[in-house]
PDB file of N, CA and C in Angstrom:
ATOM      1  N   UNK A   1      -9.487 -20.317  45.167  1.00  0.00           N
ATOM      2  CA  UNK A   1      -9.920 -18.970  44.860  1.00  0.00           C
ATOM      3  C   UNK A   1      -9.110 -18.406  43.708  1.00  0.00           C
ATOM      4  N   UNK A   2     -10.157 -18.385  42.903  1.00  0.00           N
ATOM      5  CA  UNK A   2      -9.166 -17.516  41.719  1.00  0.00           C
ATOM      6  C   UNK A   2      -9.081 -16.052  41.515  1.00  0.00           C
ATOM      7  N   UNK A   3      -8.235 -15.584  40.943  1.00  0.00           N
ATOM      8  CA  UNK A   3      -7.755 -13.914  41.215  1.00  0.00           C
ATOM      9  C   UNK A   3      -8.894 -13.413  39.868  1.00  0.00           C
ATOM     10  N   UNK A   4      -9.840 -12.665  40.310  1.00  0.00           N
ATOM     11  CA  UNK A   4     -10.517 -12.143  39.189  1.00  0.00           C
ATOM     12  C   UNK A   4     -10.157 -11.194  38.466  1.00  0.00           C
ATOM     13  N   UNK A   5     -10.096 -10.481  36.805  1.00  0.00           N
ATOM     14  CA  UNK A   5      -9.735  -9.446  36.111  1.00  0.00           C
ATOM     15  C   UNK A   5     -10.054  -8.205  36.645  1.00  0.00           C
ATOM     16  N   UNK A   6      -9.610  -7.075  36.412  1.00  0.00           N
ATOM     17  CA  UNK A   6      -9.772  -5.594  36.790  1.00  0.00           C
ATOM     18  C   UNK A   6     -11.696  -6.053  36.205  1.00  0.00           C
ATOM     19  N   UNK A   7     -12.734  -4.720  37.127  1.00  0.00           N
ATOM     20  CA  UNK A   7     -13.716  -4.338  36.263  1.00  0.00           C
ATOM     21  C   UNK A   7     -13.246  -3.840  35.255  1.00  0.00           C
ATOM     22  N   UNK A   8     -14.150  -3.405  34.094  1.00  0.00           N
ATOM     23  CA  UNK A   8     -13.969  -2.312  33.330  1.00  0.00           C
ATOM     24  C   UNK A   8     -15.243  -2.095  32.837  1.00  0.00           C
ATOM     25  N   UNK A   9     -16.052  -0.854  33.298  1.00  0.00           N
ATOM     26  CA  UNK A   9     -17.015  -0.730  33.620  1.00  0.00           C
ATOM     27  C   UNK A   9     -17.508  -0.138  32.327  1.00  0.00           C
ATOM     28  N   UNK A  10     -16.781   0.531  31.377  1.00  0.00           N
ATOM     29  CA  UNK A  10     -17.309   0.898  30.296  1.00  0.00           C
ATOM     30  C   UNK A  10     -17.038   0.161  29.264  1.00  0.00           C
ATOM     31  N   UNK A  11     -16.552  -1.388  29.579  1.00  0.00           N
ATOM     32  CA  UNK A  11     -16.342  -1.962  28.247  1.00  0.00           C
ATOM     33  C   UNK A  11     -17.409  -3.093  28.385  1.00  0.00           C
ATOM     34  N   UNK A  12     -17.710  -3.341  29.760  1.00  0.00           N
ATOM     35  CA  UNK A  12     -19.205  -4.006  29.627  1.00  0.00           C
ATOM     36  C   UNK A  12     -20.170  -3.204  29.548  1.00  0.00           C
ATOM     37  N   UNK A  13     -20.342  -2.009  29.691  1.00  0.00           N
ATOM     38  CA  UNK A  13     -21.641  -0.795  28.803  1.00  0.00           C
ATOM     39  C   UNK A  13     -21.398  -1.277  27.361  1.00  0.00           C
ATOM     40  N   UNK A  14     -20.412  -1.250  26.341  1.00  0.00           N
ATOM     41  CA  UNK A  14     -20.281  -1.306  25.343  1.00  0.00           C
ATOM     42  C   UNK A  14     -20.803  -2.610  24.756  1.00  0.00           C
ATOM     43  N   UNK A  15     -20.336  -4.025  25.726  1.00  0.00           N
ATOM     44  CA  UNK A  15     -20.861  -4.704  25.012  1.00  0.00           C
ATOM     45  C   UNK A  15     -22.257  -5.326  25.112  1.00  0.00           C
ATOM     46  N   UNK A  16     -22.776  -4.599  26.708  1.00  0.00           N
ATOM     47  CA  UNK A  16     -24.511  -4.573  26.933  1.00  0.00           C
ATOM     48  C   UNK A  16     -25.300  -3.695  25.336  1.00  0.00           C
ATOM     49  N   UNK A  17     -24.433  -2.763  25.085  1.00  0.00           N
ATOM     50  CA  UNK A  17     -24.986  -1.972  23.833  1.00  0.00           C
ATOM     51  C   UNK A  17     -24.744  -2.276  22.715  1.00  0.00           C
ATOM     52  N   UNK A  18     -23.612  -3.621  22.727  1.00  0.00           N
ATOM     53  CA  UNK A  18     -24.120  -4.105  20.986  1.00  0.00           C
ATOM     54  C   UNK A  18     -24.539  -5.430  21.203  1.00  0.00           C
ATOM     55  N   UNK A  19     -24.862  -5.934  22.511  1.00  0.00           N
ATOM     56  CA  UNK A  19     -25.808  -6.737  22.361  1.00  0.00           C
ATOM     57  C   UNK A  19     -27.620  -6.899  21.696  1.00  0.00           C
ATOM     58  N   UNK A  20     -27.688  -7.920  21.099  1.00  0.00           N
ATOM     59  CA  UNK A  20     -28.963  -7.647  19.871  1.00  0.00           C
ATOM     60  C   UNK A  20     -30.271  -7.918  21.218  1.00  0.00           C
ATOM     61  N   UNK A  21     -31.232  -6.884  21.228  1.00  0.00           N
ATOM     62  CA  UNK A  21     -32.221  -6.772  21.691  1.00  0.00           C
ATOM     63  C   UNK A  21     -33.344  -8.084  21.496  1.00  0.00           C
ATOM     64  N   UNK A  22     -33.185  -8.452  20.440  1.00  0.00           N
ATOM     65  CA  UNK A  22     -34.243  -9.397  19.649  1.00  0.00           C
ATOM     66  C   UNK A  22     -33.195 -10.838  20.415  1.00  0.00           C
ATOM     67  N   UNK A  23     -33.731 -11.978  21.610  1.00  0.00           N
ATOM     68  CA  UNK A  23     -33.153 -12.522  21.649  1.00  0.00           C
ATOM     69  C   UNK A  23     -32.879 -13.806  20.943  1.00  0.00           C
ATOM     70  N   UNK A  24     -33.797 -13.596  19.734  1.00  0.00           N
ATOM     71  CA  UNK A  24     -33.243 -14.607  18.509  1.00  0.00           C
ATOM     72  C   UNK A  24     -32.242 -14.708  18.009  1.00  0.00           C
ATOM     73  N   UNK A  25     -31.660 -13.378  17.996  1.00  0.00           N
ATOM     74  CA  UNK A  25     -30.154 -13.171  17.249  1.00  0.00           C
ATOM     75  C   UNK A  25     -28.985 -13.509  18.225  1.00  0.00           C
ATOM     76  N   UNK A  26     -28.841 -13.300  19.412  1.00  0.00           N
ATOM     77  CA  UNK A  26     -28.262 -13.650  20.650  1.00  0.00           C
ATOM     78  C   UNK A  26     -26.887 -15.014  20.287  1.00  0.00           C
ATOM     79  N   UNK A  27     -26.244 -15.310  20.160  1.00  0.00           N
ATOM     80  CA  UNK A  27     -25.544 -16.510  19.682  1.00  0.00           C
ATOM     81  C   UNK A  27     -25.581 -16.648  21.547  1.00  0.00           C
ATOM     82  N   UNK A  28     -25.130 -18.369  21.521  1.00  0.00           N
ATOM     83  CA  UNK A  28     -25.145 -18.916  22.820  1.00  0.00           C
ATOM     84  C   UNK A  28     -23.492 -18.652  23.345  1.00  0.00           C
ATOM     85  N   UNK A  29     -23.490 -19.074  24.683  1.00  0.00           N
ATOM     86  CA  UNK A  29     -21.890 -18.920  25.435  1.00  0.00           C
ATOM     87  C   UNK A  29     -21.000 -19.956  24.350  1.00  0.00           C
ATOM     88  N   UNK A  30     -21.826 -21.105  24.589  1.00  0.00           N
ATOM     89  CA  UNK A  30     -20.493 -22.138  23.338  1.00  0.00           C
ATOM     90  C   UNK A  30     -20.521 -21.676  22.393  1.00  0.00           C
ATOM     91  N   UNK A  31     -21.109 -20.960  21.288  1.00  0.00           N
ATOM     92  CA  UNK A  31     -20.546 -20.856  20.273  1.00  0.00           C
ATOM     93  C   UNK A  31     -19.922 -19.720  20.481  1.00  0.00           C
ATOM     94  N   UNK A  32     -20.013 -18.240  21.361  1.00  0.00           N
ATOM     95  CA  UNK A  32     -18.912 -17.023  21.247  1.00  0.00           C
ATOM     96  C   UNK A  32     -17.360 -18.143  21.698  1.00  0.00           C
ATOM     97  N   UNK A  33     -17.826 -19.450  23.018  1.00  0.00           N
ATOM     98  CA  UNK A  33     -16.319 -19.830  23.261  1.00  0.00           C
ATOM     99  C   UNK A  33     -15.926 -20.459  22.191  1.00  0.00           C
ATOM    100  N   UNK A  34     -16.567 -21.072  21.412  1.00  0.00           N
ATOM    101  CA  UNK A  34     -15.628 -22.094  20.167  1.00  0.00           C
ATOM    102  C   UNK A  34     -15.700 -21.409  19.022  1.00  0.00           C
ATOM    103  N   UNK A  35     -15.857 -19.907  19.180  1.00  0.00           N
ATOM    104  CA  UNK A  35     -15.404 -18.916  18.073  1.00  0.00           C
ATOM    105  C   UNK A  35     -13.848 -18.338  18.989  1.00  0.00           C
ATOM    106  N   UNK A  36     -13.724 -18.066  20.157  1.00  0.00           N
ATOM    107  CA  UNK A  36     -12.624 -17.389  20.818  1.00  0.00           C
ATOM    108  C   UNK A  36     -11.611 -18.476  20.981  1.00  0.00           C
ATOM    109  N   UNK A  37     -12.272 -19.696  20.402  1.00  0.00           N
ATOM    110  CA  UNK A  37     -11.309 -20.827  21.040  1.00  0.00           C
ATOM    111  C   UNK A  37      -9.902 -21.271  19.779  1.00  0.00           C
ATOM    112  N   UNK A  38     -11.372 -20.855  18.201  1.00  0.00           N
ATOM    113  CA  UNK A  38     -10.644 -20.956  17.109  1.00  0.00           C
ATOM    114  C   UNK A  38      -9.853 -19.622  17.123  1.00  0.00           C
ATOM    115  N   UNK A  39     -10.317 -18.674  17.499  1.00  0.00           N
ATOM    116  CA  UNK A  39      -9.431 -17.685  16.936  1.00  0.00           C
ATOM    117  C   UNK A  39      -8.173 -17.880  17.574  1.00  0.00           C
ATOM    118  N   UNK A  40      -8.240 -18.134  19.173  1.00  0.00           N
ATOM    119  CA  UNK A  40      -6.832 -18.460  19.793  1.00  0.00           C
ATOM    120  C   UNK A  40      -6.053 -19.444  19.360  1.00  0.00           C
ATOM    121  N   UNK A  41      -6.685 -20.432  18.919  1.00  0.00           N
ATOM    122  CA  UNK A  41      -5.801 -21.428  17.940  1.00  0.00           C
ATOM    123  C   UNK A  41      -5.074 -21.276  17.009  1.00  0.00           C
ATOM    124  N   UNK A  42      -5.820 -20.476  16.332  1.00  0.00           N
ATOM    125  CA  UNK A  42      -5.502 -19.867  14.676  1.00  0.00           C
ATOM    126  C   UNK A  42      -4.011 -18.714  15.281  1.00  0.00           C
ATOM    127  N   UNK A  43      -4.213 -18.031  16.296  1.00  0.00           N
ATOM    128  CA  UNK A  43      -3.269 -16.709  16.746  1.00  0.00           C
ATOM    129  C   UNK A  43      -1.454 -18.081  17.274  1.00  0.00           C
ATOM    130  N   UNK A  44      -2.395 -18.880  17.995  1.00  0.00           N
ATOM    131  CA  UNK A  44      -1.194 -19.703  18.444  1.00  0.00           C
ATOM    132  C   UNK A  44      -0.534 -20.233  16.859  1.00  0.00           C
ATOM    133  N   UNK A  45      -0.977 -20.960  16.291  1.00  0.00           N
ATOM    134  CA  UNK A  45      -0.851 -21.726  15.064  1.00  0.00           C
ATOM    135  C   UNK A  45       0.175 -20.468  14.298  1.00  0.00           C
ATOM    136  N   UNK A  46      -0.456 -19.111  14.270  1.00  0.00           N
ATOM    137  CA  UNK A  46       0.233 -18.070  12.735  1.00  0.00           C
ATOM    138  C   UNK A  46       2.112 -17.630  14.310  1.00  0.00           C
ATOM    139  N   UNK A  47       1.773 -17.599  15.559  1.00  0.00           N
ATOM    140  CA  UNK A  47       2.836 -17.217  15.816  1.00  0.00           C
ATOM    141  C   UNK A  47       3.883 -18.624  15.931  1.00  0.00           C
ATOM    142  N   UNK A  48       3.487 -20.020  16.157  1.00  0.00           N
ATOM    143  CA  UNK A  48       4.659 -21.219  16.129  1.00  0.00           C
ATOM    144  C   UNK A  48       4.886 -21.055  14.022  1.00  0.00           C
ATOM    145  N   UNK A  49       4.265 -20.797  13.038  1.00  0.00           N
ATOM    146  CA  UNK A  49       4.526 -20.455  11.941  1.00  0.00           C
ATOM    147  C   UNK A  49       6.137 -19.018  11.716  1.00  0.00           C
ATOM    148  N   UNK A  50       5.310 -18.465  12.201  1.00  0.00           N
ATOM    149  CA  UNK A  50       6.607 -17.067  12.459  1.00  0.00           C
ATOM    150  C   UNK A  50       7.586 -17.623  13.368  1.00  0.00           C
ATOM    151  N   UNK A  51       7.570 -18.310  14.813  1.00  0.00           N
ATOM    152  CA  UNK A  51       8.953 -18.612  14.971  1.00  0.00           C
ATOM    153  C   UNK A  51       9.550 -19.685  14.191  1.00  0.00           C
ATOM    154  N   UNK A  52       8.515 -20.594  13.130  1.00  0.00           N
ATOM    155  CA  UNK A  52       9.721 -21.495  12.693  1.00  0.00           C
ATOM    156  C   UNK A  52      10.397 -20.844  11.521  1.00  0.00           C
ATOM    157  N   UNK A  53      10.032 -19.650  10.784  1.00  0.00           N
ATOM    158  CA  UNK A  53      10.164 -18.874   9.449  1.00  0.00           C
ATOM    159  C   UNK A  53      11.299 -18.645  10.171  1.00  0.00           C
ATOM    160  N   UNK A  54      11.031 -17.926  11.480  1.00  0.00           N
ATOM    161  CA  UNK A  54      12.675 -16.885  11.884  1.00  0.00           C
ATOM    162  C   UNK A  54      13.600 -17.893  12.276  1.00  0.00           C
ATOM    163  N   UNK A  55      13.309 -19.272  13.030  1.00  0.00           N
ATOM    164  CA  UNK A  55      14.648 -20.115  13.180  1.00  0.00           C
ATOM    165  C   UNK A  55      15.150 -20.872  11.309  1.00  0.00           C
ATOM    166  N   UNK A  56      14.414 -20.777  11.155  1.00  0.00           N
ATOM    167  CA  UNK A  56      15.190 -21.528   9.402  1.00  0.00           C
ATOM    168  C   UNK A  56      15.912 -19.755   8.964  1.00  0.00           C
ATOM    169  N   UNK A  57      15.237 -18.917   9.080  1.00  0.00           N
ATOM    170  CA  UNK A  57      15.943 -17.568   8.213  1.00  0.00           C
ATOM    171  C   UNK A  57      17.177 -17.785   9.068  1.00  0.00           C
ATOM    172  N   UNK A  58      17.721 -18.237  10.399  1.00  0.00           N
ATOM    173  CA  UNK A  58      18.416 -17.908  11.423  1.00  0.00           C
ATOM    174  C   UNK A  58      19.264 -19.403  10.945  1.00  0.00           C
ATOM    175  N   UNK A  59      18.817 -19.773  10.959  1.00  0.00           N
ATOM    176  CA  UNK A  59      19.795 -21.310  10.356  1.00  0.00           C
ATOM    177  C   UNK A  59      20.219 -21.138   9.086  1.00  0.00           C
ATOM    178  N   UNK A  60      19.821 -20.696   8.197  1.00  0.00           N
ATOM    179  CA  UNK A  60      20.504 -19.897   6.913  1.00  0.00           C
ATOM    180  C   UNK A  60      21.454 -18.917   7.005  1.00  0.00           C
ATOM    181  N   UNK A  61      21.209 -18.071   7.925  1.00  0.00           N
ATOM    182  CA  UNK A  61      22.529 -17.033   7.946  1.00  0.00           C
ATOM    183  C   UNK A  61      23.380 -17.882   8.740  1.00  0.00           C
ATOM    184  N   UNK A  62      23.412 -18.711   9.918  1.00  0.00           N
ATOM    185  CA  UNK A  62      24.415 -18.947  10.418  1.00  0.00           C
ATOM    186  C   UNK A  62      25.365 -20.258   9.171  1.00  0.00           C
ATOM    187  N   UNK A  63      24.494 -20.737   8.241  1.00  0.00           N
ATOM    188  CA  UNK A  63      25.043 -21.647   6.914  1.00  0.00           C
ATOM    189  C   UNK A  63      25.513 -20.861   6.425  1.00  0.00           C
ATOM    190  N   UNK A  64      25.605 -19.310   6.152  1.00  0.00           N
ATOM    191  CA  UNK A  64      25.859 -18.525   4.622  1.00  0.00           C
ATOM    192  C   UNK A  64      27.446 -17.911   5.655  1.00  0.00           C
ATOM    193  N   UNK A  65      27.477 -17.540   6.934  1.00  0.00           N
ATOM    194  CA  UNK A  65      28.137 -17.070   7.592  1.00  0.00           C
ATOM    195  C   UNK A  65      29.346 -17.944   8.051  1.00  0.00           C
ATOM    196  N   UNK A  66      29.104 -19.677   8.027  1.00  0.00           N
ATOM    197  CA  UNK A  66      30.142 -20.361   7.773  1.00  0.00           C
ATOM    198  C   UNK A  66      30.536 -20.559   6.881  1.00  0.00           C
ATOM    199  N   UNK A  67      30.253 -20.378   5.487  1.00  0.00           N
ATOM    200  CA  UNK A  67      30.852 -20.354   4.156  1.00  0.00           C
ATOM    201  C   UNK A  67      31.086 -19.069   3.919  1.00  0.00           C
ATOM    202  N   UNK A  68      30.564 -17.893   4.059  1.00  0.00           N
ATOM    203  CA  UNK A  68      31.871 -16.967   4.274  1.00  0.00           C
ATOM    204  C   UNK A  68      33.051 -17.036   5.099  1.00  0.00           C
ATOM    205  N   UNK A  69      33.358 -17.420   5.698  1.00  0.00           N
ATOM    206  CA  UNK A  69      34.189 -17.493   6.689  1.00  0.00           C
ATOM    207  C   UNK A  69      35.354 -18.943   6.150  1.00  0.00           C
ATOM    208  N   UNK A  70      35.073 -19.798   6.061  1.00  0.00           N
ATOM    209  CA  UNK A  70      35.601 -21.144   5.018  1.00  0.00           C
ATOM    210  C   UNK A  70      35.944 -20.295   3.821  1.00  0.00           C
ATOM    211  N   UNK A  71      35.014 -19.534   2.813  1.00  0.00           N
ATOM    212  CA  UNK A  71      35.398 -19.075   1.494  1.00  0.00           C
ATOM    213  C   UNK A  71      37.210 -17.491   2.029  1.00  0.00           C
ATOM    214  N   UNK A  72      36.716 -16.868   2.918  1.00  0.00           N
ATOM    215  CA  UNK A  72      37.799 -16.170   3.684  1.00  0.00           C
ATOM    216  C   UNK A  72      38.945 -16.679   3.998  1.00  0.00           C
ATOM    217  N   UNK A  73      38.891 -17.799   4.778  1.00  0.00           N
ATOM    218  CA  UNK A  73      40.399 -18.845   5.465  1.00  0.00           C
ATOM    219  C   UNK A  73      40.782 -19.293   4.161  1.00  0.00           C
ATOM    220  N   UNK A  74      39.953 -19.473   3.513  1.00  0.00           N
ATOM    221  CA  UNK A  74      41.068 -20.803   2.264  1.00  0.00           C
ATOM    222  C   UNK A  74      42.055 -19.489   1.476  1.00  0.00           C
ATOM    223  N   UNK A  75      40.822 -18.115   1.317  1.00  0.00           N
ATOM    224  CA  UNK A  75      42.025 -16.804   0.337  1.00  0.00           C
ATOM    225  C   UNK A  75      42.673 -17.063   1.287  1.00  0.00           C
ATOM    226  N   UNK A  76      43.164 -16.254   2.636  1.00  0.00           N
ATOM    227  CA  UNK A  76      44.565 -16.432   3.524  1.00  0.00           C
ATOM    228  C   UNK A  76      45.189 -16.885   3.237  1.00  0.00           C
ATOM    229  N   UNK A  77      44.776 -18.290   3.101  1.00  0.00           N
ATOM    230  CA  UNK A  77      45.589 -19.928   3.274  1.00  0.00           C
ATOM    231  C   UNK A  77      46.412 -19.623   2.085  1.00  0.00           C
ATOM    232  N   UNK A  78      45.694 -19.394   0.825  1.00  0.00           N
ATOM    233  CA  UNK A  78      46.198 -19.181  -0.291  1.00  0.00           C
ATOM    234  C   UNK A  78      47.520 -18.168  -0.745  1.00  0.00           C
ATOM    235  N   UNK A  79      46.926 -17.235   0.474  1.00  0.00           N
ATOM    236  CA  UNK A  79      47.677 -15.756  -0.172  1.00  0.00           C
ATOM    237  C   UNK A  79      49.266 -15.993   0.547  1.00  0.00           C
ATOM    238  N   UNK A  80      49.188 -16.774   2.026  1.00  0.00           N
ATOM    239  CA  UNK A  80      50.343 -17.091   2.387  1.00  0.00           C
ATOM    240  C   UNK A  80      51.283 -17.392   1.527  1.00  0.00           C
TER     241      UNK A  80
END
C-alpha cells in the first residue's frame, strides 16, 4: 500500500481547464512522462554540475589558504 499525495482540489480544476477540448491536441501519458522524465534529468544533471563547481571553488580556497599560510610561516621563519 502506497501512501497517496494530499488532494488538491483546485489544482486539478486548473489543469481539467487547460486541458485542450479538441482531443486531437491531447498529448498521451508517455509523452507528458518522458517530457517530466527529461526535465528531472536535466534538474538532476544542472544540480550534480553546481555541486561539482562548489567542491573545485572549495578545493581552490583550501589550495590558496595553504599557500597563504606556507607564504606566512616562511616570513616568521625569516623574521626570527
Amino acid at each position: 500500500m502506497g501512501v497517496e499525495p494530499p488532494h488538491d482540489q483546485s489544482l486539478e480544476e486548473a489543469l481539467r481547464e487547460s486541458l485542450p477540448v479538441d482531443a486531437s491536441q491531447r498529448v498521451s501519458v508517455s509523452e507528458v512522462a518522458s517530457t517530466l522524465e527529461t526535465v528531472v534529468l536535466n534538474e538532476n544533471q544542472n544540480h550534480i554540475l553546481r555541486q561539482a563547481a562548489l567542491l573545485t571553488y572549495k578545493a581552490e580556497i583550501n589550495q590558496l589558504r595553504s599557500q597563504l599560510h606556507q607564504v606566512v610561516n616562511n616570513r616568521v621563519l625569516k623574521t626570527k
